[in-house]
N, C-alpha and C. Protein backbone atom coordinates (compact mmCIF):
# COMPACT_ATOMS: atom_id res chain seq x y z
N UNK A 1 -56.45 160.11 112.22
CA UNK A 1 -57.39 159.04 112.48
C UNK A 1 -57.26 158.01 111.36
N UNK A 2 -57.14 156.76 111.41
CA UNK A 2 -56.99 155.60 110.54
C UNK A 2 -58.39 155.15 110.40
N UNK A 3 -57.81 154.52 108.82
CA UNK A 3 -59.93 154.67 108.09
C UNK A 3 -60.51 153.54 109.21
N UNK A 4 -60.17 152.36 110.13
CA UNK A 4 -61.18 151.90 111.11
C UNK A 4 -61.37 152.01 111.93
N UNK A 5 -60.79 153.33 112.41
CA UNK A 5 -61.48 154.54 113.47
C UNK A 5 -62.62 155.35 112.73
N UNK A 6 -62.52 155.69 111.37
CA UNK A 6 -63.35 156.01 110.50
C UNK A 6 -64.86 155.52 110.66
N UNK A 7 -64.31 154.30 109.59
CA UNK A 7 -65.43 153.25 109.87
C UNK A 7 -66.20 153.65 111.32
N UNK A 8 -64.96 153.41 112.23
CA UNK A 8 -66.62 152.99 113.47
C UNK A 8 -67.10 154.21 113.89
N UNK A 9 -66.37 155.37 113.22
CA UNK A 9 -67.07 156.14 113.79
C UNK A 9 -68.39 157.01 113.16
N UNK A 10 -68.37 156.61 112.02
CA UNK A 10 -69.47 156.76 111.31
C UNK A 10 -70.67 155.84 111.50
N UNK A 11 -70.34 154.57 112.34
CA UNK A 11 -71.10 153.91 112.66
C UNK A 11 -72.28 154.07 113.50
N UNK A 12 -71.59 155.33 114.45
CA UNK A 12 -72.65 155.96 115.73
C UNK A 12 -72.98 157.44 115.31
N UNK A 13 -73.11 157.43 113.75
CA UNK A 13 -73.67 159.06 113.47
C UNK A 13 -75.62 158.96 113.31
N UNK A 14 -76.44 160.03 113.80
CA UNK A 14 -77.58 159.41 113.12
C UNK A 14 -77.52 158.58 112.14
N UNK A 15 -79.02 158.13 111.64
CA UNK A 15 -79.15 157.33 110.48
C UNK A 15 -78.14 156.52 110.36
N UNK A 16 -77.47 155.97 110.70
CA UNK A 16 -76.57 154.81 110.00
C UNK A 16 -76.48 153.76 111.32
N UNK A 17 -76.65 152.63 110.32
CA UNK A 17 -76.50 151.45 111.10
C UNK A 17 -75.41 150.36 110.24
N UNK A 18 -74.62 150.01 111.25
CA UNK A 18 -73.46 149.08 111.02
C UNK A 18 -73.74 147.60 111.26
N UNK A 19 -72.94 146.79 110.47
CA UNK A 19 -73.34 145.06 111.42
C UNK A 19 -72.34 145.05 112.44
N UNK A 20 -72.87 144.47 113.33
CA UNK A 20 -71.83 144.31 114.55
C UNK A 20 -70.85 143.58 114.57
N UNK A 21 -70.74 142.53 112.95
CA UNK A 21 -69.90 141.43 112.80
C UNK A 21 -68.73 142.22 112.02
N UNK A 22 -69.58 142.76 110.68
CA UNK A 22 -68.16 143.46 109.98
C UNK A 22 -67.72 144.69 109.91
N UNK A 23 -68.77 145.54 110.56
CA UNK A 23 -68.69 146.45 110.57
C UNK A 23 -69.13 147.71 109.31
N UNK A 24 -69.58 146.67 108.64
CA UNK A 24 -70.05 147.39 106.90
C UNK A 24 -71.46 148.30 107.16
N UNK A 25 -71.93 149.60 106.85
CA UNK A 25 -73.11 150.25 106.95
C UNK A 25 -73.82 149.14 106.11
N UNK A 26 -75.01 149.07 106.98
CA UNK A 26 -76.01 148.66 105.92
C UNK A 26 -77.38 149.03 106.26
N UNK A 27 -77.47 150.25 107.11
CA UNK A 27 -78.67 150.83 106.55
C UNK A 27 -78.61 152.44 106.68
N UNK A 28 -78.99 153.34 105.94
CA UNK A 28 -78.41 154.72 105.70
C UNK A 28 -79.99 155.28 105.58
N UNK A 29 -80.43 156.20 107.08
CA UNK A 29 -81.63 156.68 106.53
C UNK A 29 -81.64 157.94 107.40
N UNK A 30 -81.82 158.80 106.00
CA UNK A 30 -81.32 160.17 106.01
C UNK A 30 -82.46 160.92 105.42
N UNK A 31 -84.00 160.56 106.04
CA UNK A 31 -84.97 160.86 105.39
C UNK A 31 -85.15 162.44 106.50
N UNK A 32 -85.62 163.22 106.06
CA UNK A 32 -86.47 164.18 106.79
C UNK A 32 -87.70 164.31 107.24
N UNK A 33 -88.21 163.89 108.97
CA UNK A 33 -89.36 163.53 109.09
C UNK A 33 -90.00 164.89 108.49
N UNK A 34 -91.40 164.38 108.44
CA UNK A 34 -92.45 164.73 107.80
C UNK A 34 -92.76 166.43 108.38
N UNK A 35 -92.97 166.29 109.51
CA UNK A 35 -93.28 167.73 110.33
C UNK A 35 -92.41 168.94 109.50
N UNK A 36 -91.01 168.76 109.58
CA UNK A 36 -89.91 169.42 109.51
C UNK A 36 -89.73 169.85 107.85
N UNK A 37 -90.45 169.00 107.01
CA UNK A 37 -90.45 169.11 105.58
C UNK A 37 -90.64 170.26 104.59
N UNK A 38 -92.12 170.49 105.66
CA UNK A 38 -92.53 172.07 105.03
C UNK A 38 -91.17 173.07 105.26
N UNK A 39 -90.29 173.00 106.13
CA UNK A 39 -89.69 174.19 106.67
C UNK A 39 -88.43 173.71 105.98
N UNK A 40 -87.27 174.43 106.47
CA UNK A 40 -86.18 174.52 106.10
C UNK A 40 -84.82 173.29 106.15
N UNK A 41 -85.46 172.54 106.79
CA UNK A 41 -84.61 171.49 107.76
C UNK A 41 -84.47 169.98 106.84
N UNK A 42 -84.19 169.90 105.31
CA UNK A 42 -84.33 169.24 104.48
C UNK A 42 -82.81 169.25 103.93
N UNK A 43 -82.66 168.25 103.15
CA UNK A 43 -81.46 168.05 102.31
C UNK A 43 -81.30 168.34 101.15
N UNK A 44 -80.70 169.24 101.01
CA UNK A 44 -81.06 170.11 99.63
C UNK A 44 -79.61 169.82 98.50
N UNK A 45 -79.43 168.96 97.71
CA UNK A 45 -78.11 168.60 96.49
C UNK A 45 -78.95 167.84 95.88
N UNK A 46 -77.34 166.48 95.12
CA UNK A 46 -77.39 166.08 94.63
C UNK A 46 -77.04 164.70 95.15
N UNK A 47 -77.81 163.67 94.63
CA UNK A 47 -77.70 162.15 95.17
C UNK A 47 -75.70 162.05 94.55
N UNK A 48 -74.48 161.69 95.54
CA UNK A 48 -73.17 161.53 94.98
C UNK A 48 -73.51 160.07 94.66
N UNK A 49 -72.27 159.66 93.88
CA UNK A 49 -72.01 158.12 93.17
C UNK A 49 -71.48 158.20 94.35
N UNK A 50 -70.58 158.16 95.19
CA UNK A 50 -69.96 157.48 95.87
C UNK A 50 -71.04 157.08 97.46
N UNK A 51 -72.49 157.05 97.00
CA UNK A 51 -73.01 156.22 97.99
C UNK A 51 -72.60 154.83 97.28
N UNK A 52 -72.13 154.71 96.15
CA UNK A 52 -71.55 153.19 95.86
C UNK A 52 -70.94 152.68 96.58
N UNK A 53 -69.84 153.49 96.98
CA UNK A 53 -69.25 152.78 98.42
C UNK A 53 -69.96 152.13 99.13
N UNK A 54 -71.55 152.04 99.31
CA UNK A 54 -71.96 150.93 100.80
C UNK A 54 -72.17 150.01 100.25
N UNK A 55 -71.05 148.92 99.33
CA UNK A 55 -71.68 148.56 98.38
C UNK A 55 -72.74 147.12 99.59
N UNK A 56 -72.61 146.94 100.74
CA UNK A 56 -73.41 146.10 101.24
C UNK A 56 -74.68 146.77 102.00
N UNK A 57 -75.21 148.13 101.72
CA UNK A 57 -76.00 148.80 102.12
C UNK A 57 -77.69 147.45 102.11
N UNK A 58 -78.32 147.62 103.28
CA UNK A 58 -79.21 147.02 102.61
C UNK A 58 -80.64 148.22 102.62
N UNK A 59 -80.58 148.91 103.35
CA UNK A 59 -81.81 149.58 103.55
C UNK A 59 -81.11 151.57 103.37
N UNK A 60 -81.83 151.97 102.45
CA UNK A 60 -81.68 153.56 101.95
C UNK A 60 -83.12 154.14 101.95
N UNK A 61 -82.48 155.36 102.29
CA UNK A 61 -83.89 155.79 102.90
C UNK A 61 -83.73 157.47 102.29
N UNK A 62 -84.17 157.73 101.88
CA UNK A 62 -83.68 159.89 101.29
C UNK A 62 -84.56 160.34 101.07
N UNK A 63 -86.11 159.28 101.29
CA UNK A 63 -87.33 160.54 101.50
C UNK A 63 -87.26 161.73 102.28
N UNK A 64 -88.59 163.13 101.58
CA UNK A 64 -88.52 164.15 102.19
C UNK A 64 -87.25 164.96 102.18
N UNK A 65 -86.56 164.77 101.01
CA UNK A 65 -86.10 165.80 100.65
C UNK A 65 -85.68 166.63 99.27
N UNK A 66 -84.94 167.68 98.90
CA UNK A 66 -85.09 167.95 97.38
C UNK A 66 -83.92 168.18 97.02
N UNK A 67 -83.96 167.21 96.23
CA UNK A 67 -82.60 166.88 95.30
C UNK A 67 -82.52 167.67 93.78
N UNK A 68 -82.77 169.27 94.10
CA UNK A 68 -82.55 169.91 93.29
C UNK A 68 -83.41 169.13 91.55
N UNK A 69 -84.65 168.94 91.57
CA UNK A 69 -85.18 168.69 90.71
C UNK A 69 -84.72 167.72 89.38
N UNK A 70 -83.62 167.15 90.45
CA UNK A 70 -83.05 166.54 89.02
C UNK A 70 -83.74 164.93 89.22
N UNK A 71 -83.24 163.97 88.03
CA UNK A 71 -83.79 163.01 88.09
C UNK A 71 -83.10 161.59 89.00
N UNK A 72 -83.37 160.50 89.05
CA UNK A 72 -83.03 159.50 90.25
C UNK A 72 -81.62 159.35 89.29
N UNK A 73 -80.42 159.55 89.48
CA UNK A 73 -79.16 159.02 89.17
C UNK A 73 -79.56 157.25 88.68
N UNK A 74 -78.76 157.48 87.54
CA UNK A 74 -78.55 155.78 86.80
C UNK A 74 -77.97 154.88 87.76
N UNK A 75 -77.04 155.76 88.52
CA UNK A 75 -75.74 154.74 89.48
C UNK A 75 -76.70 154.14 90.49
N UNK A 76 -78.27 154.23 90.57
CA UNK A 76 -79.16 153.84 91.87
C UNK A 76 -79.61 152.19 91.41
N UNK A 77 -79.64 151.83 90.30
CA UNK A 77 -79.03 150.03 89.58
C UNK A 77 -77.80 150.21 89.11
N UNK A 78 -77.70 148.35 89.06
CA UNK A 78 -76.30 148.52 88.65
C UNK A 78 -76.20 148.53 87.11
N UNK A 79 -75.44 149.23 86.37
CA UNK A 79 -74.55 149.22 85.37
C UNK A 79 -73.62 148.58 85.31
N UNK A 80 -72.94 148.64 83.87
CA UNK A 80 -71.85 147.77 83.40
C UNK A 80 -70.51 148.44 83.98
N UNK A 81 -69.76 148.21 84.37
CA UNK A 81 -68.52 148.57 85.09
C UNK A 81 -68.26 149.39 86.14
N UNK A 82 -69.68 149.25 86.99
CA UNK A 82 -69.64 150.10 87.85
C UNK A 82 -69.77 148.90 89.27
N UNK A 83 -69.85 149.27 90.93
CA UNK A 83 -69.93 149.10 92.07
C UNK A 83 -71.62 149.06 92.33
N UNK A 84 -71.96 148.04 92.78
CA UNK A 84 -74.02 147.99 92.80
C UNK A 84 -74.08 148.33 94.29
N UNK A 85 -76.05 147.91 94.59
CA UNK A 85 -76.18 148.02 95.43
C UNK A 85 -76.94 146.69 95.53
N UNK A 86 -75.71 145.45 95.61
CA UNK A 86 -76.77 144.13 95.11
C UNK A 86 -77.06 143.82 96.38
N UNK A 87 -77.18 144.24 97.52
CA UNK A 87 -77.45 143.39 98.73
C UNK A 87 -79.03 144.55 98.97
N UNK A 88 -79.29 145.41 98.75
CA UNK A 88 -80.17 146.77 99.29
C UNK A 88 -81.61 145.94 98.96
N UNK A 89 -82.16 145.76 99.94
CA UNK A 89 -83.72 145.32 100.09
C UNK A 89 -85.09 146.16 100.17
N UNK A 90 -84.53 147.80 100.42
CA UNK A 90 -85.37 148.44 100.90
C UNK A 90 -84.90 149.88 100.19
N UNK A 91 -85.73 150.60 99.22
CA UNK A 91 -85.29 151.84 98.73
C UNK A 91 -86.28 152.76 98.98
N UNK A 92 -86.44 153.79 99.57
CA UNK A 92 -87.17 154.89 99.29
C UNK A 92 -86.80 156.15 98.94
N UNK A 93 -87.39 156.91 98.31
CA UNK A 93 -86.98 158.17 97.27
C UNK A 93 -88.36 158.64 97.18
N UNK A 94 -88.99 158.45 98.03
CA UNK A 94 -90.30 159.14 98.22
C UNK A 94 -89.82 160.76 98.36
N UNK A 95 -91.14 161.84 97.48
CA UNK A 95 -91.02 163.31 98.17
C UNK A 95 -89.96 163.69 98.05
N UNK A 96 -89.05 163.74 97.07
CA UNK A 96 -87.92 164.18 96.68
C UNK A 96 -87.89 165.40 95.58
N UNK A 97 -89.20 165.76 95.08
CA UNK A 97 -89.07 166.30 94.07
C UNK A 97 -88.13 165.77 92.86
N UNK A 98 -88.15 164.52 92.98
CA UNK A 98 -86.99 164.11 91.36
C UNK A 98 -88.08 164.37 89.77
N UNK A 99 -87.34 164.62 88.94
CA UNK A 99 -88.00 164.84 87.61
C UNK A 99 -87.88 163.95 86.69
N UNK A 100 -88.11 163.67 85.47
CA UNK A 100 -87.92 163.06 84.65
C UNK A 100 -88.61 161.45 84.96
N UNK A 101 -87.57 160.24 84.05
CA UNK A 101 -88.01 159.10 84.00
C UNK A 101 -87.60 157.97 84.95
N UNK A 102 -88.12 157.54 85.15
CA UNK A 102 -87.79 156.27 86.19
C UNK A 102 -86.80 155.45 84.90
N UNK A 103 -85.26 155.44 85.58
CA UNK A 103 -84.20 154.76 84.74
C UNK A 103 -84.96 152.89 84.88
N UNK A 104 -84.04 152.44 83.84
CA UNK A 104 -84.63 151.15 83.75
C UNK A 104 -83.41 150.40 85.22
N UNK A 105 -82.13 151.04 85.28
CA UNK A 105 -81.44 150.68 86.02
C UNK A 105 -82.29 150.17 87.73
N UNK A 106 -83.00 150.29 87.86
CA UNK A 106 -83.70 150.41 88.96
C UNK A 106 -84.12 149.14 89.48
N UNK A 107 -84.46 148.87 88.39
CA UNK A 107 -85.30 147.46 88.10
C UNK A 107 -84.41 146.17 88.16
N UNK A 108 -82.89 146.61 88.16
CA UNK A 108 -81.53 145.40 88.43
C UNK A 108 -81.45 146.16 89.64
N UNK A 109 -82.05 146.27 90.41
CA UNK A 109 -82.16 145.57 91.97
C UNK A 109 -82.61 144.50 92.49
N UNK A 110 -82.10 143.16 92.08
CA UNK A 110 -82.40 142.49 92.04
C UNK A 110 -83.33 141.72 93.28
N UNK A 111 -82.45 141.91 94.29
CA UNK A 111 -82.91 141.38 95.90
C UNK A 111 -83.99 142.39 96.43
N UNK A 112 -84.16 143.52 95.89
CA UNK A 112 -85.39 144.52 96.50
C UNK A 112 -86.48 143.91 96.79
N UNK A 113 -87.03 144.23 97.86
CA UNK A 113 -88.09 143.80 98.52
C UNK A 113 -89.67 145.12 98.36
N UNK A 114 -88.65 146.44 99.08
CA UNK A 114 -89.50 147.62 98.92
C UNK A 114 -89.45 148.68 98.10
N UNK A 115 -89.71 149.09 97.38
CA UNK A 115 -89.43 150.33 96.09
C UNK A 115 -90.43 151.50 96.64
N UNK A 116 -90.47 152.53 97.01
CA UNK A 116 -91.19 153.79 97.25
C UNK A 116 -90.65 154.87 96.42
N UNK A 117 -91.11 155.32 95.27
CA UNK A 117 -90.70 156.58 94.92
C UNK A 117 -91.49 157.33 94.24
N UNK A 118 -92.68 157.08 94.63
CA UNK A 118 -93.94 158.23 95.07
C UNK A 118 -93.73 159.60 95.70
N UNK A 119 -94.63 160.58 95.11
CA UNK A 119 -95.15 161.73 95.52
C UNK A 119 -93.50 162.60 95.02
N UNK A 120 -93.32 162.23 93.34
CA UNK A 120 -92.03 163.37 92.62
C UNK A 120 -92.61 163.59 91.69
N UNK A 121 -92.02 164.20 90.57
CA UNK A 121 -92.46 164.72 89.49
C UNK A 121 -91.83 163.94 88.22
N UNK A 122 -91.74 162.38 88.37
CA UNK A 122 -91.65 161.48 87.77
C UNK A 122 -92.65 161.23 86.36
N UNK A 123 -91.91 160.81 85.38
CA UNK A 123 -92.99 160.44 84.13
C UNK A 123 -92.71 159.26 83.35
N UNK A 124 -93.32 159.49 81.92
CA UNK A 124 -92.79 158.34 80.95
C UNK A 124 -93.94 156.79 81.49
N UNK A 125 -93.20 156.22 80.69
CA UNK A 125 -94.12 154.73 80.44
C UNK A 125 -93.46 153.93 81.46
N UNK A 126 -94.28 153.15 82.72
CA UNK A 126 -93.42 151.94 83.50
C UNK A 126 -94.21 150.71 82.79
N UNK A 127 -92.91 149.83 82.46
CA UNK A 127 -93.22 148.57 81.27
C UNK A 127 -92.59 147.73 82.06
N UNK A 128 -93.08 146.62 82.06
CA UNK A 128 -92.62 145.16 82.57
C UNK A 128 -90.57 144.99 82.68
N UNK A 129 -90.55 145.79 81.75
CA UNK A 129 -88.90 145.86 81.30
C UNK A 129 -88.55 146.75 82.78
N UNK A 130 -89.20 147.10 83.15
CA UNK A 130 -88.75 148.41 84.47
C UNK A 130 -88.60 147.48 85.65
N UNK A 131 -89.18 146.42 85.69
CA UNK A 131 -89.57 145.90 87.15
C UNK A 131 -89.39 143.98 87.11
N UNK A 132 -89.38 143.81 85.78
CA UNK A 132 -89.00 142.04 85.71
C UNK A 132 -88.12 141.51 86.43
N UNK A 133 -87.12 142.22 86.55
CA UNK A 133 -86.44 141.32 87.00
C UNK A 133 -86.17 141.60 89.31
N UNK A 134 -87.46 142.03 88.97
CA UNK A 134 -87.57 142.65 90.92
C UNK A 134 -88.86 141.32 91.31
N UNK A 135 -88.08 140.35 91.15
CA UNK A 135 -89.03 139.17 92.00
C UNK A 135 -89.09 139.00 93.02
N UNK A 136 -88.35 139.54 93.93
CA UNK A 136 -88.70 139.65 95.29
C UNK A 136 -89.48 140.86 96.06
N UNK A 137 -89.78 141.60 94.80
CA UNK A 137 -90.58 142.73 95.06
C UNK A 137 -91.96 142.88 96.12
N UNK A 138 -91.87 143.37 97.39
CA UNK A 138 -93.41 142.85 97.39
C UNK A 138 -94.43 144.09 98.35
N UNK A 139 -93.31 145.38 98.10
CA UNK A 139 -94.14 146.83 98.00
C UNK A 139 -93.39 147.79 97.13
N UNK A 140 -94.39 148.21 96.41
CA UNK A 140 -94.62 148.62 94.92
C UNK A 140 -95.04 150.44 95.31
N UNK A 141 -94.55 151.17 95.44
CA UNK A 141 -95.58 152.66 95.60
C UNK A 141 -94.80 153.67 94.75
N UNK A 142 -95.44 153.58 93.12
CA UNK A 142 -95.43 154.65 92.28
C UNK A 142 -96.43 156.01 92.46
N UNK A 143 -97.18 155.66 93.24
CA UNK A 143 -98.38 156.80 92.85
C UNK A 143 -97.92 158.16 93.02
N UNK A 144 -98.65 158.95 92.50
CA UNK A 144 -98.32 160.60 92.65
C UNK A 144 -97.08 160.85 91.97
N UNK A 145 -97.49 160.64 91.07
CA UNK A 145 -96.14 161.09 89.80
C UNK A 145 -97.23 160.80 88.48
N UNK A 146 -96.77 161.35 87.26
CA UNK A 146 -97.12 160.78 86.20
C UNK A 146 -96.89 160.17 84.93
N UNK A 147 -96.81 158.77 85.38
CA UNK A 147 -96.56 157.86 84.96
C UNK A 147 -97.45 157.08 83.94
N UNK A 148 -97.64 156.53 82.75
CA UNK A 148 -98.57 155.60 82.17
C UNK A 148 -97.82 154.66 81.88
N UNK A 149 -98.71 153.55 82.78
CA UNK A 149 -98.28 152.25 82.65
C UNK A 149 -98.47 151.06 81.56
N UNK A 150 -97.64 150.30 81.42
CA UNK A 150 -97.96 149.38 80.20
C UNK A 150 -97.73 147.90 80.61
N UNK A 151 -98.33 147.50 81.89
CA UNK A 151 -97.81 146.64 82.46
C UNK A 151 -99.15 145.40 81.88
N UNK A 152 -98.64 144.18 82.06
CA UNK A 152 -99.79 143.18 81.78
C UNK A 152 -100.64 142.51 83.27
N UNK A 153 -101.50 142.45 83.03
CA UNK A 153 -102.28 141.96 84.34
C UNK A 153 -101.98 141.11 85.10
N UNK A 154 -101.03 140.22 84.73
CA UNK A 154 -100.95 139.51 85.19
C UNK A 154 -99.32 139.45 86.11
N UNK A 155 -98.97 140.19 85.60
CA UNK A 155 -97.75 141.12 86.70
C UNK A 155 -98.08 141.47 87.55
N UNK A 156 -99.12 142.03 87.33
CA UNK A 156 -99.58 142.96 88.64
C UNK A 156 -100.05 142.15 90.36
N UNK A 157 -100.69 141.41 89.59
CA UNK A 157 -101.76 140.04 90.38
C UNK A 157 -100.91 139.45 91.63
N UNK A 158 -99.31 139.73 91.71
CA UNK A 158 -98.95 139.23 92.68
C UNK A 158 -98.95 139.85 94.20
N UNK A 159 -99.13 141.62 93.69
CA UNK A 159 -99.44 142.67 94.59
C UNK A 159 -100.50 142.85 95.19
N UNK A 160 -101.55 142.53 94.80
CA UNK A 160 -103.18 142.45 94.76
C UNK A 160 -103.34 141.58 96.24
């Protein structure tokens, strides 16, 4: 099979949606509904780097499932010499069980619209430095993790 038999054929697997023009995935949602969560029927690893490959992904979706307690991978903003996800408008990482700190990488998503990564076992300080540069931001859902925030009021005020 040649990779644009590939391509299209990954195009018609659940969760994935292709543009009809170039054929590039750009939305990957591989969440586990809710019902099914309690039970066995979840995605159980590790987030790979090579979701870099979509690099025109716009919408990711991996709520509801457990990513082995580890924390949100750095490669989820972009870094210095690496492949982004500068087109992605829509992230959720809700219910994942992830640990640790919300990377600052997160926050060079630049074009993000939606951020969900509520209800993990997330911590540490979220500071203006986490989220400045997410101006197109305009749903915000940290809760259910523990987090202390150090944000100024007037950041906030645009969510309100």
């Amino acid at each position: 099979m040649g990779e644009e038999e590939e391509k299209k054929e990954c195009c018609s697997w659940k969760g994935v949606q292709c543009s009809n023009r170039t054929g590039h995935i750009m939305v990957l949602d591989i969440h586990t509904p809710q019902p099914m969560f309690n039970g066995n029927e979840y995605l159980r690893s590790n987030i790979a780097p090579s979701l870099l490959e979509l690099q025109h992904l716009k919408y990711l979706d991996l709520s509801y499932n457990v990513f082995g307690r580890s924390g949100i991978p750095d490669f989820i903003g972009p870094l210095p010499n690496l492949k982004t996800f500068s087109a992605l408008r829509e992230l959720r990482l809700n219910n994942n069980q992830f640990k640790g700190i919300l990377t600052l990488s997160v926050g060079q998503l630049s074009k993000l619209e939606r951020l969900r990564v509520n209800s993990n076992f997330l911590e540490g300080s979220i500071t203006e430095s986490h989220l400045s540069n997410l101006s197109t931001l305009k749903e915000l859902d940290l809760s259910y993790n523990s987090f202390s925030f150090q944000l100024e009021p007037n950041w906030i005020a645009p969510f309100e």
